[in-house]
C-alpha atoms as a PDB file:
ATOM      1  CA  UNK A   1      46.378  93.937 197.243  1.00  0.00           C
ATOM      2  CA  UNK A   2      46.332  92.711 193.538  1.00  0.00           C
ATOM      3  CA  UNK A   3      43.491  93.956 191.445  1.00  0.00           C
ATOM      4  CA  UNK A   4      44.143  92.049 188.969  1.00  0.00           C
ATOM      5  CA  UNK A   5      46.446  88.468 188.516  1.00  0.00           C
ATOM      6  CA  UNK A   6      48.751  90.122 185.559  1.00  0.00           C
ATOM      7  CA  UNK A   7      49.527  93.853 187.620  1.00  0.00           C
ATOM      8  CA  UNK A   8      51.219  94.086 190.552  1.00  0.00           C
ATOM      9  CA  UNK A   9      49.361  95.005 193.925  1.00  0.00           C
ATOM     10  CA  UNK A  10      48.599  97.839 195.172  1.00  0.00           C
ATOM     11  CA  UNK A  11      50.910  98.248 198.710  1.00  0.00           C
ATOM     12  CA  UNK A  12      48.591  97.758 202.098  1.00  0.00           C
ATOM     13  CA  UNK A  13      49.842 101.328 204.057  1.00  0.00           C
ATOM     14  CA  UNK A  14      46.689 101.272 206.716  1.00  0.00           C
ATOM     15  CA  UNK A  15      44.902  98.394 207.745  1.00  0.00           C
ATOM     16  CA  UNK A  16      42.187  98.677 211.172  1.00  0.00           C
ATOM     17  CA  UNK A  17      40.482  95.716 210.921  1.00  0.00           C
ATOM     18  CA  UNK A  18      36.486  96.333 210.329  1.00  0.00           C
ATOM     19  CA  UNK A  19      37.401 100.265 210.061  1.00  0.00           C
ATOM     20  CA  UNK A  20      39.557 101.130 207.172  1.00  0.00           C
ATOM     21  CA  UNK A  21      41.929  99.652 204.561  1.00  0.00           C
ATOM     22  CA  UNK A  22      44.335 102.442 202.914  1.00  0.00           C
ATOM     23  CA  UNK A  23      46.237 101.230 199.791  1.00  0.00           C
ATOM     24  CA  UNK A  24      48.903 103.800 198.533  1.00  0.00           C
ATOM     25  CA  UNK A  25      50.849 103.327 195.117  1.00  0.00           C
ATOM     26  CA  UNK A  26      53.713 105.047 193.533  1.00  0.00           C
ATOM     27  CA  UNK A  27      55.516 104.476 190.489  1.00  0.00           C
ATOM     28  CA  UNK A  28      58.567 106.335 192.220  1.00  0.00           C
ATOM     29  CA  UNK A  29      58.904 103.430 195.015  1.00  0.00           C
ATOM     30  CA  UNK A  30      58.472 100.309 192.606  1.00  0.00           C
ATOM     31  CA  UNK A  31      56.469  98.322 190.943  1.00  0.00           C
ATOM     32  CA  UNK A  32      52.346  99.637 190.935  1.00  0.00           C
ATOM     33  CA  UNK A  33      49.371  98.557 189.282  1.00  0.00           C
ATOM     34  CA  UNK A  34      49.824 101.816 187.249  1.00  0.00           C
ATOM     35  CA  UNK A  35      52.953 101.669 184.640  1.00  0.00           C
ATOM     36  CA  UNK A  36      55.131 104.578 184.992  1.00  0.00           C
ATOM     37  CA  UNK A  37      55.864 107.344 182.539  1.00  0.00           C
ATOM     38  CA  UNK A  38      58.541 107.044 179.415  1.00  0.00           C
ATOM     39  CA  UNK A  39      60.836 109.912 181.433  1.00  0.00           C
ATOM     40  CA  UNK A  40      62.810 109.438 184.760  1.00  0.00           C
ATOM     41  CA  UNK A  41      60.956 113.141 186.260  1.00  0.00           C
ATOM     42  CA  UNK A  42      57.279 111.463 185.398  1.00  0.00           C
ATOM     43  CA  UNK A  43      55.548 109.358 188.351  1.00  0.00           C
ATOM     44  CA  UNK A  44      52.192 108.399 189.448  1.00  0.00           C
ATOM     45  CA  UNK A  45      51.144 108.539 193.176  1.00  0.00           C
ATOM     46  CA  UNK A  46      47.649 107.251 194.038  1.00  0.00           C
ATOM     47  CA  UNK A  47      46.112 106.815 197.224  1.00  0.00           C
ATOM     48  CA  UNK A  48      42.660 104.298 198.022  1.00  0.00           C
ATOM     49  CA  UNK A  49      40.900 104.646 200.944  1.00  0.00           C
ATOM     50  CA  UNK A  50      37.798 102.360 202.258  1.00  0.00           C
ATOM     51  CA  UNK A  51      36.239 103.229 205.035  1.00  0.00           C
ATOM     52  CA  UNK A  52      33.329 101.587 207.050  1.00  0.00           C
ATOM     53  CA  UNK A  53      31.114 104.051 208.919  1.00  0.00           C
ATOM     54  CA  UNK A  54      28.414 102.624 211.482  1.00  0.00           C
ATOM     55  CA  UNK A  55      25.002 103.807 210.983  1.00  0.00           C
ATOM     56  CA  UNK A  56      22.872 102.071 213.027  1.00  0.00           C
ATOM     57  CA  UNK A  57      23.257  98.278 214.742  1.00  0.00           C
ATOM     58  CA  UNK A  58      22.361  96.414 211.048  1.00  0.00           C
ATOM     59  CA  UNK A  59      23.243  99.539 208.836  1.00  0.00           C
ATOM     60  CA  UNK A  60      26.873 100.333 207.668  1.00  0.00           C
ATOM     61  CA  UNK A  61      27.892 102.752 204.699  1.00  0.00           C
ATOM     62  CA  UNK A  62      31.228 101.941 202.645  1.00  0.00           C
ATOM     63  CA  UNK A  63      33.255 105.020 201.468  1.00  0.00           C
ATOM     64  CA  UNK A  64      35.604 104.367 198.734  1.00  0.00           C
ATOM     65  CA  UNK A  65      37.778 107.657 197.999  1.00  0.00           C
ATOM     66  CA  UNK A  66      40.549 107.389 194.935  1.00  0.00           C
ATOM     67  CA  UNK A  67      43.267 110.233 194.719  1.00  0.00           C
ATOM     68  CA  UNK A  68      46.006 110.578 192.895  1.00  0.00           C
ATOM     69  CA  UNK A  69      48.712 113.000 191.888  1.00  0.00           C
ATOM     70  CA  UNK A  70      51.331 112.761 188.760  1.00  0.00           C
ATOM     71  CA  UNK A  71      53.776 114.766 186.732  1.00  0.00           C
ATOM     72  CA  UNK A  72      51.852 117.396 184.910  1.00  0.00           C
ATOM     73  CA  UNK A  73      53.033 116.545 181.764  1.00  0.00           C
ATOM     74  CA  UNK A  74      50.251 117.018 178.376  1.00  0.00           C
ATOM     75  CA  UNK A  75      51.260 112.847 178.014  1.00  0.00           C
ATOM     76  CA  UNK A  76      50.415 112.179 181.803  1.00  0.00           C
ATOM     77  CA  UNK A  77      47.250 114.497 181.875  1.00  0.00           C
ATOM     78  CA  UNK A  78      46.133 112.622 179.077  1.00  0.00           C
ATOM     79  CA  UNK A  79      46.636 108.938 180.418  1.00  0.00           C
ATOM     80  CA  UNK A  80      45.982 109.488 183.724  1.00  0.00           C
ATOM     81  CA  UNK A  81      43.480 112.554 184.281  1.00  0.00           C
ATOM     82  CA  UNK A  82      40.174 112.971 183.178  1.00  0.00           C
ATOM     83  CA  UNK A  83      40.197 111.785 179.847  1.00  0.00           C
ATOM     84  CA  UNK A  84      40.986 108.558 180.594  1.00  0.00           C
ATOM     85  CA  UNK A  85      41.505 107.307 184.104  1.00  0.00           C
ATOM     86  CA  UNK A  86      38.852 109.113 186.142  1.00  0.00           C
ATOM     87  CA  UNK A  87      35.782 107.474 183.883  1.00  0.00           C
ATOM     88  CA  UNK A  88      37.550 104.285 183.966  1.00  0.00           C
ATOM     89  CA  UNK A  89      38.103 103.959 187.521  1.00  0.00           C
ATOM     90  CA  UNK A  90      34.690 105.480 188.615  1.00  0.00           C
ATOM     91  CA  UNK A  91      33.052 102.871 186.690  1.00  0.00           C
ATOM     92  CA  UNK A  92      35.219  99.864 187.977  1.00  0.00           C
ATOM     93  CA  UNK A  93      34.673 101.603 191.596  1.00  0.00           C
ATOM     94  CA  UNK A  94      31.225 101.896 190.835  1.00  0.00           C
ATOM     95  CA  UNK A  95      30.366  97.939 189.908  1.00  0.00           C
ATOM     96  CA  UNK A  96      32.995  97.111 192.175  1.00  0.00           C
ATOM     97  CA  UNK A  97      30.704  99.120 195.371  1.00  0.00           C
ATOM     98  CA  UNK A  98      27.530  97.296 193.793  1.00  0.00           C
ATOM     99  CA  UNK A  99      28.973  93.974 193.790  1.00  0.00           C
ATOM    100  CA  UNK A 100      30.034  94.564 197.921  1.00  0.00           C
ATOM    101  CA  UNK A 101      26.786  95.664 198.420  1.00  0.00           C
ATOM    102  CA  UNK A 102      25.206  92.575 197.097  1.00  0.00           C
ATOM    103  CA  UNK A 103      27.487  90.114 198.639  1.00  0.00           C
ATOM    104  CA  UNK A 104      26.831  91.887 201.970  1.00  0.00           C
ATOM    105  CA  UNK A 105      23.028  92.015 201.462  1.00  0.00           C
ATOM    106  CA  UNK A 106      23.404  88.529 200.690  1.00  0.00           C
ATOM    107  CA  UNK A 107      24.704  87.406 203.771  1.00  0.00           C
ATOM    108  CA  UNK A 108      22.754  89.787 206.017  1.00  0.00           C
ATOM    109  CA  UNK A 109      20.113  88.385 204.851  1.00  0.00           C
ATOM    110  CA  UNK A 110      20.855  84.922 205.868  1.00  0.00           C
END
């Protein structure tokens, strides 16, 4: 699943259709939307979960959970922990959520 046109995708692991998508990346298996480190002992595993949970008959609730894991490294803590990563992806997920929510309202609402 690209995420954008110049990265590479991130791999489809799960798919159950109108229950969960689970996208799972690592640097160690090939090409990922996030560039591997400088050294051959740094990687970058991430794993993207969204889930659809039933409310009630016209009510569902989207979970989107990001986690990730990576070679501890002061270089890799700084590009890919809090500093950096973590505030960019919560805002991306964040608009990202709003914009689904608006597209579904949208067509509910139809």
């Amino acid at each position: 699943m690209r995420l954008a046109a110049e990265m590479p995708g991130y791999p489809v692991a799960i798919v159950e259709p109108g229950r969960v998508i689970v996208l799972h990346a690592d640097t160690r298996a090939g090409p990922t939307p996030v560039p591997g480190g400088m050294k051959s002992e740094d990687y970058y595993v991430s794993t993207w979960v969204f889930f659809l949970d039933k409310l009630e008959e016209r009510r569902t609730r989207l979970i989107s959970r990001l986690r990730s894991d990576y070679n501890p490294r002061m270089r890799n803590k700084l590009f890919y922990g809090s500093y950096l990563v973590e505030p960019i992806s919560t805002a991306m997920q964040w608009e990202m959520l709003l914009g689904i929510k608006q597209r579904a309202e949208s067509i509910a609402g139809r």
